[in-house]
N, C-alpha and C. Protein backbone atom coordinates (compact mmCIF):
# COMPACT_ATOMS: atom_id res chain seq x y z
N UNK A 1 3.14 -19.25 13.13
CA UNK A 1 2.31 -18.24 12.51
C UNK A 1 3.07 -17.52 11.40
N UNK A 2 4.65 -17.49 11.76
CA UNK A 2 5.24 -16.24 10.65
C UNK A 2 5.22 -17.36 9.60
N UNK A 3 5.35 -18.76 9.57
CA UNK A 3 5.52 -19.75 8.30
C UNK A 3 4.13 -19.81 7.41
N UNK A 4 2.86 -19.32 8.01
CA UNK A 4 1.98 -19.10 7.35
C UNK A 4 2.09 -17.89 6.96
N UNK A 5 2.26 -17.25 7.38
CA UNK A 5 2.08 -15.24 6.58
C UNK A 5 2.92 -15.59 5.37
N UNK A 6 4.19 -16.72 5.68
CA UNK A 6 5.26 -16.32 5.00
C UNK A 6 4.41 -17.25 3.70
N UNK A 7 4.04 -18.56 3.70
CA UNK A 7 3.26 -19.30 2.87
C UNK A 7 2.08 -18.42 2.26
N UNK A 8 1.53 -17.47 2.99
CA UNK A 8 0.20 -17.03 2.20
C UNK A 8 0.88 -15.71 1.31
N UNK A 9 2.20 -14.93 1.91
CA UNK A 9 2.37 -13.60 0.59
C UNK A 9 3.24 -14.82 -0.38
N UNK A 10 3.54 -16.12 -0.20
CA UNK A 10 4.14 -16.40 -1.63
C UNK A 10 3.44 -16.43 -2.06
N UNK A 11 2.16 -17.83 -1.60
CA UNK A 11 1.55 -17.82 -2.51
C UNK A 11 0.66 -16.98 -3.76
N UNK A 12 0.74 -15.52 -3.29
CA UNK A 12 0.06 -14.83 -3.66
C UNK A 12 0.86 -14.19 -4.68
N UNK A 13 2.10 -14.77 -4.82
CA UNK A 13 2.99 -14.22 -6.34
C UNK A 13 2.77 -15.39 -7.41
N UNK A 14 2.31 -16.39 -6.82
CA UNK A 14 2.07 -17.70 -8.36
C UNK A 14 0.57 -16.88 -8.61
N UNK A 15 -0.40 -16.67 -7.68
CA UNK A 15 -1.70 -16.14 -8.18
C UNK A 15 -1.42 -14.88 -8.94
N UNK A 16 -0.76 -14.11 -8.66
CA UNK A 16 -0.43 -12.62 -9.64
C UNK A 16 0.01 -13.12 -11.11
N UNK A 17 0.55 -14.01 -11.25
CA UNK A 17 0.99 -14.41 -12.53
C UNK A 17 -0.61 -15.19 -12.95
N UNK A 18 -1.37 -15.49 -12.84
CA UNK A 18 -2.69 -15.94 -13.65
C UNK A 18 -3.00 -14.98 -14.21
N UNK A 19 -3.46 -14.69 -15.31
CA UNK A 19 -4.15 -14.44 -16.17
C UNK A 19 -5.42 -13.69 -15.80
N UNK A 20 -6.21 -15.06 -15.47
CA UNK A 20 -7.46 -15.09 -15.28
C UNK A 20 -8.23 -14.06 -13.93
N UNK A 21 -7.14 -13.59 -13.10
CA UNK A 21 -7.72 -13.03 -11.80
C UNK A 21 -7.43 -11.65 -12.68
N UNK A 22 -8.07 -11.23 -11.92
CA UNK A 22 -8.47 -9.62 -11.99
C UNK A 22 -7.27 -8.26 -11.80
N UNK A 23 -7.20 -7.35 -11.88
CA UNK A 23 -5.81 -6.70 -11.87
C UNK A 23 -6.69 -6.03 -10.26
N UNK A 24 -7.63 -5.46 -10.41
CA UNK A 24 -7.88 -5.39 -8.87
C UNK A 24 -7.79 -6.57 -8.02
N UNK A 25 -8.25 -7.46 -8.00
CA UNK A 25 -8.47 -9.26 -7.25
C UNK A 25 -6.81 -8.89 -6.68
N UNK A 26 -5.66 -8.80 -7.97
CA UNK A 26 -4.27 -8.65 -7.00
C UNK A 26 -4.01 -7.93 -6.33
N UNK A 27 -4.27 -6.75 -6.82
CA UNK A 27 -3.87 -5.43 -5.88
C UNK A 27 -4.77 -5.93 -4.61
N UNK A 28 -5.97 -5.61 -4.49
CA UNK A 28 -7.00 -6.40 -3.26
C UNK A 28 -5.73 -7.13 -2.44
N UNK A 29 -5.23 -8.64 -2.72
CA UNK A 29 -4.76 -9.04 -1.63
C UNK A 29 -3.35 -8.81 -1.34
N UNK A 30 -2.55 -7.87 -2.42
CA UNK A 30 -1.25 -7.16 -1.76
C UNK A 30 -1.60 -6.38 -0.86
N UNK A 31 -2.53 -5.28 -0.82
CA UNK A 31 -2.87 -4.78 0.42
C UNK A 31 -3.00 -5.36 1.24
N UNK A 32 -4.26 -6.55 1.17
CA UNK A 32 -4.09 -7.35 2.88
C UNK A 32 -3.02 -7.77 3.36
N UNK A 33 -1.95 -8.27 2.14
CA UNK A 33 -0.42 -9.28 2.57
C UNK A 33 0.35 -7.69 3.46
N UNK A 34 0.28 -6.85 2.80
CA UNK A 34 1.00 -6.08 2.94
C UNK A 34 1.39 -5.72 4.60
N UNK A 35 -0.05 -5.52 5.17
CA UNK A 35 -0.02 -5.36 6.93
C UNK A 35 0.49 -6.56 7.69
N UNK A 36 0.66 -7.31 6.85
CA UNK A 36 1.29 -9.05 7.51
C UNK A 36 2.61 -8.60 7.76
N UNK A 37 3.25 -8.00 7.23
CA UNK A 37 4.87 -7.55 6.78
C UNK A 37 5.33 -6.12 7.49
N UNK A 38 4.44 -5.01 7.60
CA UNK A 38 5.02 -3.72 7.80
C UNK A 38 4.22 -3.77 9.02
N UNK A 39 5.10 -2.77 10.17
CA UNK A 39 4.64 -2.51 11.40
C UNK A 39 4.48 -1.21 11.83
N UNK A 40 3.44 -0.36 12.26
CA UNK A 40 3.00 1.11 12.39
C UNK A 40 3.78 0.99 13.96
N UNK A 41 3.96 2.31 14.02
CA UNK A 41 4.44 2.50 15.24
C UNK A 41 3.86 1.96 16.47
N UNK A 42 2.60 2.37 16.10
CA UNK A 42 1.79 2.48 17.58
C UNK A 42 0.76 1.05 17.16
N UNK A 43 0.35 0.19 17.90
CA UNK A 43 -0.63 -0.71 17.84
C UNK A 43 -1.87 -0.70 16.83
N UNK A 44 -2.08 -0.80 16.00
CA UNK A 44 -3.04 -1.03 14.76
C UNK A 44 -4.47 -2.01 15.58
N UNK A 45 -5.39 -1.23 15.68
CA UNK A 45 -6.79 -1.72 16.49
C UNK A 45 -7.44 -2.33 14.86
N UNK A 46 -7.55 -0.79 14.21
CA UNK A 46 -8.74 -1.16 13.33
C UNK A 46 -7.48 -0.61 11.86
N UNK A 47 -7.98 -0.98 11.18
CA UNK A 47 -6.73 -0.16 9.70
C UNK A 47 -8.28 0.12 9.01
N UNK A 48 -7.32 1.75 8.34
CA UNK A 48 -8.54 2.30 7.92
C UNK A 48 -7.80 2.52 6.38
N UNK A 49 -7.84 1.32 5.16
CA UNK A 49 -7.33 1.18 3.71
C UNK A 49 -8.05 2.36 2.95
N UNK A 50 -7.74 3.24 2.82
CA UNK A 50 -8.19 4.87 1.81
C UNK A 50 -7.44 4.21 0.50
N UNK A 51 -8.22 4.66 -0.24
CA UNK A 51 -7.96 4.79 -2.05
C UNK A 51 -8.48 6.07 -2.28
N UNK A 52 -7.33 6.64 -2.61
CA UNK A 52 -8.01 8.40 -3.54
C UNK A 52 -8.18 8.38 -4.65
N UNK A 53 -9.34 9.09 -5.25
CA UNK A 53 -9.33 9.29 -6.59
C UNK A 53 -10.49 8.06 -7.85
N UNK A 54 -10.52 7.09 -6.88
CA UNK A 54 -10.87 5.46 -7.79
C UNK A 54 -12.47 4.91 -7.00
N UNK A 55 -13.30 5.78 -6.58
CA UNK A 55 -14.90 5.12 -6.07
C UNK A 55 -14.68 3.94 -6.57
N UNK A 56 -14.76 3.56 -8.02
CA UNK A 56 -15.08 2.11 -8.25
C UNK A 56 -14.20 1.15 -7.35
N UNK A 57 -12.86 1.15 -7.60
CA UNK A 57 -12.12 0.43 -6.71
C UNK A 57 -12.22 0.11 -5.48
N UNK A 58 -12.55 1.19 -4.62
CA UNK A 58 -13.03 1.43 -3.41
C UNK A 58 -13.89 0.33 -2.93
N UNK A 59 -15.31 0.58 -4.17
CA UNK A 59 -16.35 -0.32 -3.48
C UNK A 59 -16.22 -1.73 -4.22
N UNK A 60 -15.28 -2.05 -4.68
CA UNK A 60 -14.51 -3.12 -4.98
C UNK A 60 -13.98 -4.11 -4.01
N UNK A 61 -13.20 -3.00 -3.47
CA UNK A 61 -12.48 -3.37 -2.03
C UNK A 61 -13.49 -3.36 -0.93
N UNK A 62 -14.60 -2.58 -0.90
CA UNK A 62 -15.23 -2.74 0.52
C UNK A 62 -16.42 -3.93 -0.03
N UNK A 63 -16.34 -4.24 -0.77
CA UNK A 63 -17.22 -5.60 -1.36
C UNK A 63 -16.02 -7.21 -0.56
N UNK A 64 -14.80 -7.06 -1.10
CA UNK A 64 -14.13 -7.96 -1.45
C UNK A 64 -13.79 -8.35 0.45
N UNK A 65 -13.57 -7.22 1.24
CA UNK A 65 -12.95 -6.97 2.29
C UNK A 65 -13.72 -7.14 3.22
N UNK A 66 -15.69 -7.01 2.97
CA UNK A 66 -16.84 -6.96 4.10
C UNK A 66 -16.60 -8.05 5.27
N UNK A 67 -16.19 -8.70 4.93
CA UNK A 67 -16.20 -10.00 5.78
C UNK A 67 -14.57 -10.51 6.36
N UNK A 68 -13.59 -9.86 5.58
CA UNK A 68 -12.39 -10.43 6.28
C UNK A 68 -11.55 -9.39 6.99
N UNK A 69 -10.41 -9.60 7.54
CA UNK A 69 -9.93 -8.92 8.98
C UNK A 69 -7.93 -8.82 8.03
N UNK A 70 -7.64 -7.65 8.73
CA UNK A 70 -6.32 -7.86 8.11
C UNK A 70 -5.58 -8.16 9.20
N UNK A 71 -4.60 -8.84 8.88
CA UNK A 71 -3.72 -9.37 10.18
C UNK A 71 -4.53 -9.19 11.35
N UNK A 72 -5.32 -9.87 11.30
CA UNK A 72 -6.57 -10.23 12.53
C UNK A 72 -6.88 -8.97 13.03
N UNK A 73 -7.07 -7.79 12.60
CA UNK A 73 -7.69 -7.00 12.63
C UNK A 73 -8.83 -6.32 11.92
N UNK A 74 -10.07 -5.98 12.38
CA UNK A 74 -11.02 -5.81 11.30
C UNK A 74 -10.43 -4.03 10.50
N UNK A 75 -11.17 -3.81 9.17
CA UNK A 75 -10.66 -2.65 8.30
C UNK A 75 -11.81 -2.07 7.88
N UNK A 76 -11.68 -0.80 7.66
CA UNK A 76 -12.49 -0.15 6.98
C UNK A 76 -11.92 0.48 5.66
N UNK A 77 -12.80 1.11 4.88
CA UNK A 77 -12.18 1.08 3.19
C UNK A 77 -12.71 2.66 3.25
N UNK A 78 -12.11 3.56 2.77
CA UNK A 78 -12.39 5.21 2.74
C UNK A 78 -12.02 5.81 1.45
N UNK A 79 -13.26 6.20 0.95
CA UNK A 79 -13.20 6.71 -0.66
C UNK A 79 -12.57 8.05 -0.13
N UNK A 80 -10.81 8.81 -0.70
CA UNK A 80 -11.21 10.39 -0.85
C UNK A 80 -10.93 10.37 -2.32
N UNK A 81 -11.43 11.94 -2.15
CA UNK A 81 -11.10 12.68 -3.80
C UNK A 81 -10.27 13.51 -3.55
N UNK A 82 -10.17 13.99 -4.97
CA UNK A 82 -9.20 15.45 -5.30
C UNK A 82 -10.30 16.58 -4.27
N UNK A 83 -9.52 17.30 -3.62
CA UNK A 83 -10.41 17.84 -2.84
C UNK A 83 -10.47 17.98 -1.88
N UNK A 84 -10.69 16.83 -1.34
CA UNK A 84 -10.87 16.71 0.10
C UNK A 84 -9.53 17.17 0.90
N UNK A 85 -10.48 17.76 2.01
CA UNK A 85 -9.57 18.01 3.26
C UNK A 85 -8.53 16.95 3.71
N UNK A 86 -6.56 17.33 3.62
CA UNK A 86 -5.78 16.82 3.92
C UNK A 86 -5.93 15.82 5.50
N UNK A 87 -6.56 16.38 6.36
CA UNK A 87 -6.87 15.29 7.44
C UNK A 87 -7.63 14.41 7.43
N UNK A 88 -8.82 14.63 6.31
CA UNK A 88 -8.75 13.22 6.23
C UNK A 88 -7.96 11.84 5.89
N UNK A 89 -7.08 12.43 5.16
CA UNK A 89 -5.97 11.45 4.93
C UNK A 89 -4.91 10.95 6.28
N UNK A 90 -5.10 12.03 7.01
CA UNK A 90 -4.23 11.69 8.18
C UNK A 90 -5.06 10.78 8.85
N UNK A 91 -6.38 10.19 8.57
CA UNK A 91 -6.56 8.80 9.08
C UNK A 91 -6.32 7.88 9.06
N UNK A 92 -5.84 7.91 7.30
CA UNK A 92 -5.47 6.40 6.91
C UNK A 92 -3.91 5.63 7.61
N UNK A 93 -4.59 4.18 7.55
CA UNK A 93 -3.24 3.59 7.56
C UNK A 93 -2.29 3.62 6.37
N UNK A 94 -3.23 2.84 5.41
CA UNK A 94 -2.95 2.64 4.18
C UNK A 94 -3.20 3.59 3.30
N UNK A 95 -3.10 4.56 2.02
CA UNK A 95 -3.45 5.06 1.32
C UNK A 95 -3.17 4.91 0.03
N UNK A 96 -3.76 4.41 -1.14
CA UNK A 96 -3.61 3.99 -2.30
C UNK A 96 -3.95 4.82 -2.97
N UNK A 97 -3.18 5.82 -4.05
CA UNK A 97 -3.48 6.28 -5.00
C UNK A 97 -3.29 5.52 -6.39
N UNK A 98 -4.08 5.43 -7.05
CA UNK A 98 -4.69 5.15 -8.29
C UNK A 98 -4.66 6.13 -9.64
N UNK A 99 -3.61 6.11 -10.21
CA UNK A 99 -3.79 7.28 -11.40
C UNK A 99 -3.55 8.37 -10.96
N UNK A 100 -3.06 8.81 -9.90
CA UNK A 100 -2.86 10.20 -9.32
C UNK A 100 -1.51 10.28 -9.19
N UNK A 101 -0.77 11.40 -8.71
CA UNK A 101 0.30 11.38 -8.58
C UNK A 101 0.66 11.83 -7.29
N UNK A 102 1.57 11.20 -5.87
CA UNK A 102 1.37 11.93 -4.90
C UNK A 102 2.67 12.65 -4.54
N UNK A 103 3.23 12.65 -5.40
CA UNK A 103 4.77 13.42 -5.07
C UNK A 103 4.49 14.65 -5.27
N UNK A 104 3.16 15.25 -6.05
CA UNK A 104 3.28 16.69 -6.29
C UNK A 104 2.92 17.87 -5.59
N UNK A 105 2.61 17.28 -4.37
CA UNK A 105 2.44 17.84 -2.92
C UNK A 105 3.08 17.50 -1.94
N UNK A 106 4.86 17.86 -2.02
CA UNK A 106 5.66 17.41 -1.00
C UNK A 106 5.23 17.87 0.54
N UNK A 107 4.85 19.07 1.01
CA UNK A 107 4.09 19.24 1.95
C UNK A 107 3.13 18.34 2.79
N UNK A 108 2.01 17.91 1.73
CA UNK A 108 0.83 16.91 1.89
C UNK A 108 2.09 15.41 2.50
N UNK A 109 3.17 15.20 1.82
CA UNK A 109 3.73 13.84 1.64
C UNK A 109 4.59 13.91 2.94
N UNK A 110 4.85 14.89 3.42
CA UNK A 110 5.63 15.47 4.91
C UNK A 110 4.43 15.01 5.71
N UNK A 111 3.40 15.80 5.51
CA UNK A 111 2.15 15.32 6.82
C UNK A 111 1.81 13.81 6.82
N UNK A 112 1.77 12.85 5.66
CA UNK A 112 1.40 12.01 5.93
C UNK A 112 2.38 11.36 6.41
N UNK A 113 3.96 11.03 6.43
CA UNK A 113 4.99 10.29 6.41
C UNK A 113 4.95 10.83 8.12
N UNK A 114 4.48 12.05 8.82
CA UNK A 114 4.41 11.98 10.14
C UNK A 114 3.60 11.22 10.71
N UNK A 115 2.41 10.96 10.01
CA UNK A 115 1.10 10.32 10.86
C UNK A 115 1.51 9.16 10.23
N UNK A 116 2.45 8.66 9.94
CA UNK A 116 2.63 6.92 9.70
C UNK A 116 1.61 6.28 8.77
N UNK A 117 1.51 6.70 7.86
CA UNK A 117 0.77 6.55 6.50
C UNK A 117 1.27 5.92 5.62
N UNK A 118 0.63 4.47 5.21
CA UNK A 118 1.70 3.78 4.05
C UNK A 118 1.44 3.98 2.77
N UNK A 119 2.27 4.90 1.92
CA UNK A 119 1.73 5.45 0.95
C UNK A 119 2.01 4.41 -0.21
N UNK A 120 0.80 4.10 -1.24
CA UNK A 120 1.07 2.87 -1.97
C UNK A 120 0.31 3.59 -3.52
N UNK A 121 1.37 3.62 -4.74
CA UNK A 121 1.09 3.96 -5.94
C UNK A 121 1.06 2.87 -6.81
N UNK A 122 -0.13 3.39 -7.96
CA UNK A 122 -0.04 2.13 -9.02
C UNK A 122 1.11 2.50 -10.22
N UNK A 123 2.20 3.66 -9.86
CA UNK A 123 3.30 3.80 -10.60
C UNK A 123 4.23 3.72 -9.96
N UNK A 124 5.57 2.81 -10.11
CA UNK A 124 6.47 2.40 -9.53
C UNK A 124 7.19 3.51 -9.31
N UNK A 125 7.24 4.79 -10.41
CA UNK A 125 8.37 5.77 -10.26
C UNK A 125 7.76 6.14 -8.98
N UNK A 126 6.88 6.31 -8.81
CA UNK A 126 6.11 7.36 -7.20
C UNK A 126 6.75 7.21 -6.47
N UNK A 127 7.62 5.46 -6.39
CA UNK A 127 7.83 5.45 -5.24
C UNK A 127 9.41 6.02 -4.78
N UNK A 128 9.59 6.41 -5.93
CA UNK A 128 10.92 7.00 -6.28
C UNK A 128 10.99 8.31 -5.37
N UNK A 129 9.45 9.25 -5.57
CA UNK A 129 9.24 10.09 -5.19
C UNK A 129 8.66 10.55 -3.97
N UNK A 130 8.16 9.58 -3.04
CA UNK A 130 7.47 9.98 -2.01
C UNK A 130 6.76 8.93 -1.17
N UNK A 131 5.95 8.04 -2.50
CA UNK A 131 5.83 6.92 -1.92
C UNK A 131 6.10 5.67 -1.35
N UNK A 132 5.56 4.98 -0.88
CA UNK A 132 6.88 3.66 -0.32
C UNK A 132 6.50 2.30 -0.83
N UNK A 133 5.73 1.99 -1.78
CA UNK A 133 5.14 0.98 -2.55
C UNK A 133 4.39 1.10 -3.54
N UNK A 134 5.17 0.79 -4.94
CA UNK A 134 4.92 1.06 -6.42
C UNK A 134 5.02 -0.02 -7.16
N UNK A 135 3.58 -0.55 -7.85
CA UNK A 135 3.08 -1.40 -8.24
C UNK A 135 3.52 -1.44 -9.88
N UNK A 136 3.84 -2.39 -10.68
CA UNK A 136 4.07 -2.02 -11.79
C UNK A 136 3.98 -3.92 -12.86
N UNK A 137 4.13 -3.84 -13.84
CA UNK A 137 3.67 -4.98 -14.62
C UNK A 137 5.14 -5.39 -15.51
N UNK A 138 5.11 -6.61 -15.22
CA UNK A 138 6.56 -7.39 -15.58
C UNK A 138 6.58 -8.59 -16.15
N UNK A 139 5.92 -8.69 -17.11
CA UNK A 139 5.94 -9.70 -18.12
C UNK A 139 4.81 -10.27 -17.51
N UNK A 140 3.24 -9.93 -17.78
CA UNK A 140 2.57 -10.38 -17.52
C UNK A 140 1.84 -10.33 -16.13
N UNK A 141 3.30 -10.20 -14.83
CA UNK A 141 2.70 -10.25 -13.63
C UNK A 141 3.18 -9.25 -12.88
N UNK A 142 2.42 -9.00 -11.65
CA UNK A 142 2.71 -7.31 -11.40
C UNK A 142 3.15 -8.23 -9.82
N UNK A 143 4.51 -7.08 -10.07
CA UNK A 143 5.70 -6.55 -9.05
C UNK A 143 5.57 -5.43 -8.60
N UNK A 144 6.12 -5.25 -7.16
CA UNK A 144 5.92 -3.39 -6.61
C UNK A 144 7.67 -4.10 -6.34
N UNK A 145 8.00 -2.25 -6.23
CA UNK A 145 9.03 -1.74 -5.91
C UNK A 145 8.74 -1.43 -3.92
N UNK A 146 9.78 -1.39 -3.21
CA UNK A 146 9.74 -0.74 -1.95
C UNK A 146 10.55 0.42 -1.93
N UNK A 147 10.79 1.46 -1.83
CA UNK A 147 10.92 2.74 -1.13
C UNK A 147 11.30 1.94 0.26
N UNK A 148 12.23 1.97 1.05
CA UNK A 148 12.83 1.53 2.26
C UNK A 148 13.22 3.25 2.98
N UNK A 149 13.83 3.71 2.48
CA UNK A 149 14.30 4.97 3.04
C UNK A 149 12.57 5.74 3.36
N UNK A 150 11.88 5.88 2.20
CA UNK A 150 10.61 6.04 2.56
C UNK A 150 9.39 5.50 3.89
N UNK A 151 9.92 4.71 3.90
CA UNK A 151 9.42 3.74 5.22
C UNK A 151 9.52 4.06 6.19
N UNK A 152 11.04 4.05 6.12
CA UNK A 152 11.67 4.51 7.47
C UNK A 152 11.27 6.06 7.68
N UNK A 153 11.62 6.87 7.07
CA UNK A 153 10.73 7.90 7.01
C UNK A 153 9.38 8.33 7.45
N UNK A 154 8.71 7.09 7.69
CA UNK A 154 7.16 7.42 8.53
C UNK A 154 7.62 6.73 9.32
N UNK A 155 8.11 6.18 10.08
CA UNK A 155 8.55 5.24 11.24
C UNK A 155 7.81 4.09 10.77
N UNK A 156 7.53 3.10 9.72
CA UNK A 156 7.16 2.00 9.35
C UNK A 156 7.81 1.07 9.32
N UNK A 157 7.74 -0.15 10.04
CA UNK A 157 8.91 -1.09 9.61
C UNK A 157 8.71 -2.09 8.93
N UNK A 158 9.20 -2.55 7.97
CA UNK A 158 8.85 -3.67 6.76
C UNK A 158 9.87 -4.79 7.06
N UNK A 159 8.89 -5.77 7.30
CA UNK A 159 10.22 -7.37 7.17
C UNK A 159 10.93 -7.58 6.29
N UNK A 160 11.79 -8.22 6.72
CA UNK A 160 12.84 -8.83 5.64
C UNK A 160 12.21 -9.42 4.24
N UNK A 161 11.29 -10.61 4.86
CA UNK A 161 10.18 -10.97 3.81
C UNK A 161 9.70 -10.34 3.07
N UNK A 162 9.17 -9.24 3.37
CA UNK A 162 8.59 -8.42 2.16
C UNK A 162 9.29 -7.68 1.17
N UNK A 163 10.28 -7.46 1.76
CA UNK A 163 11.72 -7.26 1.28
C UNK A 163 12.69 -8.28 0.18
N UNK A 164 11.87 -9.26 0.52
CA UNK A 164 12.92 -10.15 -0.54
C UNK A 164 12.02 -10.46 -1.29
N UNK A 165 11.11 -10.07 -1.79
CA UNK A 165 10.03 -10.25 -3.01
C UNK A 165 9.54 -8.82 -3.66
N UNK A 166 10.06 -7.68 -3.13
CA UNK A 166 10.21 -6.81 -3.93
C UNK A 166 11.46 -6.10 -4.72
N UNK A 167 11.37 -5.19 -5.49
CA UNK A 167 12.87 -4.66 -5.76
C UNK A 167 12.77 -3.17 -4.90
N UNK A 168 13.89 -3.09 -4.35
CA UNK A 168 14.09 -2.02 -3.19
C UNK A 168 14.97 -0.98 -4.08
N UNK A 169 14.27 -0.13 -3.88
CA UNK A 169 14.98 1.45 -4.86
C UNK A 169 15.14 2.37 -3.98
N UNK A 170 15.85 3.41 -4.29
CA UNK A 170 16.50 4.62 -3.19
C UNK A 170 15.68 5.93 -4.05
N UNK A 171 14.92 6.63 -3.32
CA UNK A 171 14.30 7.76 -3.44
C UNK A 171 15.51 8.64 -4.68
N UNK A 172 14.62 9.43 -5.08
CA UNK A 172 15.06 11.05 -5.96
C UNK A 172 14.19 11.95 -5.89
N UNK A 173 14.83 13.16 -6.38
CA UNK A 173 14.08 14.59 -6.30
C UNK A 173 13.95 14.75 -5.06
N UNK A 174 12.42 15.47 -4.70
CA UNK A 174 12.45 16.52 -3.97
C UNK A 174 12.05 15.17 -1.90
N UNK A 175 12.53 14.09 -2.23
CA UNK A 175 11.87 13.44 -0.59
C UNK A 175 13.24 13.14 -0.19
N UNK A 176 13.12 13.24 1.52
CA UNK A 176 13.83 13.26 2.26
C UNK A 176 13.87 12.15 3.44
């Protein structure tokens, strides 16, 4: 089984380099690869993938996602906004911000890194700052950075594998 997870996130770095797929289509299945690789503390029934800030994306993802299961678990997709009440975020597994910035509420970034929240930015510096997976564009094809100290930090554990296909950076400023 791990020689397939391990076969399906490569393959999914020759598809990031096409052209032709979509810049969501990739992001879409780094998220799914992503739960193949990192482990929540406590047993993962259902994963509940939040995107703040991006409706379109959202129902992008709950279009793309209706029918498939992440690491054989089924998911649900949760639009928040600027706004919304901080517990709702303490639902997510996953949380993707989009154009936002989430380092600028170290507080907010304390509560989620307790409730084991994998915080995932479409700016690599974020992850410098708070987050633990930062997406960014490298001659055509998009690479994330890992935040490892960040990880560990929510009690998340990330394989080796996922680890050797990203570039692993050490936090600055204000995260701990």
């Amino acid at each position: 089984m791990r020689k397939i997870c391990a076969a399906a996130f490569y393959s999914l770095f020759y598809t990031a380099s096409l052209l032709a797929v979509s810049e969501e289509s990739i992001k879409a299945a780094y998220l799914e690869r992503f739960t193949m690789f990192i482990q929540w503390p406590k047993p993962v029934d259902s994963y509940n993938v939040c995107i703040y800030d991006d409706s379109t994306f959202a129902k992008a993802l709950q279009k793309s996602y209706s029918s498939r299961l992440f690491n054989n678990h089924p998911l649900k997709v949760i639009t928040l906004n600027a706004g919304d009440p901080s517990e709702e975020m303490m639902k997510c597994h996953i949380l993707y911000f989009r154009g936002s910035k989430p380092h600028q509420n170290e507080n907010l970034l304390s509560n989620l890194r307790k409730n084991n929240v994998l915080l995932i930015s479409d700016d690599d510096d974020d992850a410098r700052r708070g987050a633990m997976i930062g997406f960014y564009l490298d001659n055509n094809m998009f690479r994330f950075v890992i935040n490892q100290r960040n990880l560990e930090n929510a009690n998340l554990t990330v394989s080796y594998k996922l680890l050797n296909f990203a570039t692993v950076i050490e936090p600055t400023g204000g995260s701990k």
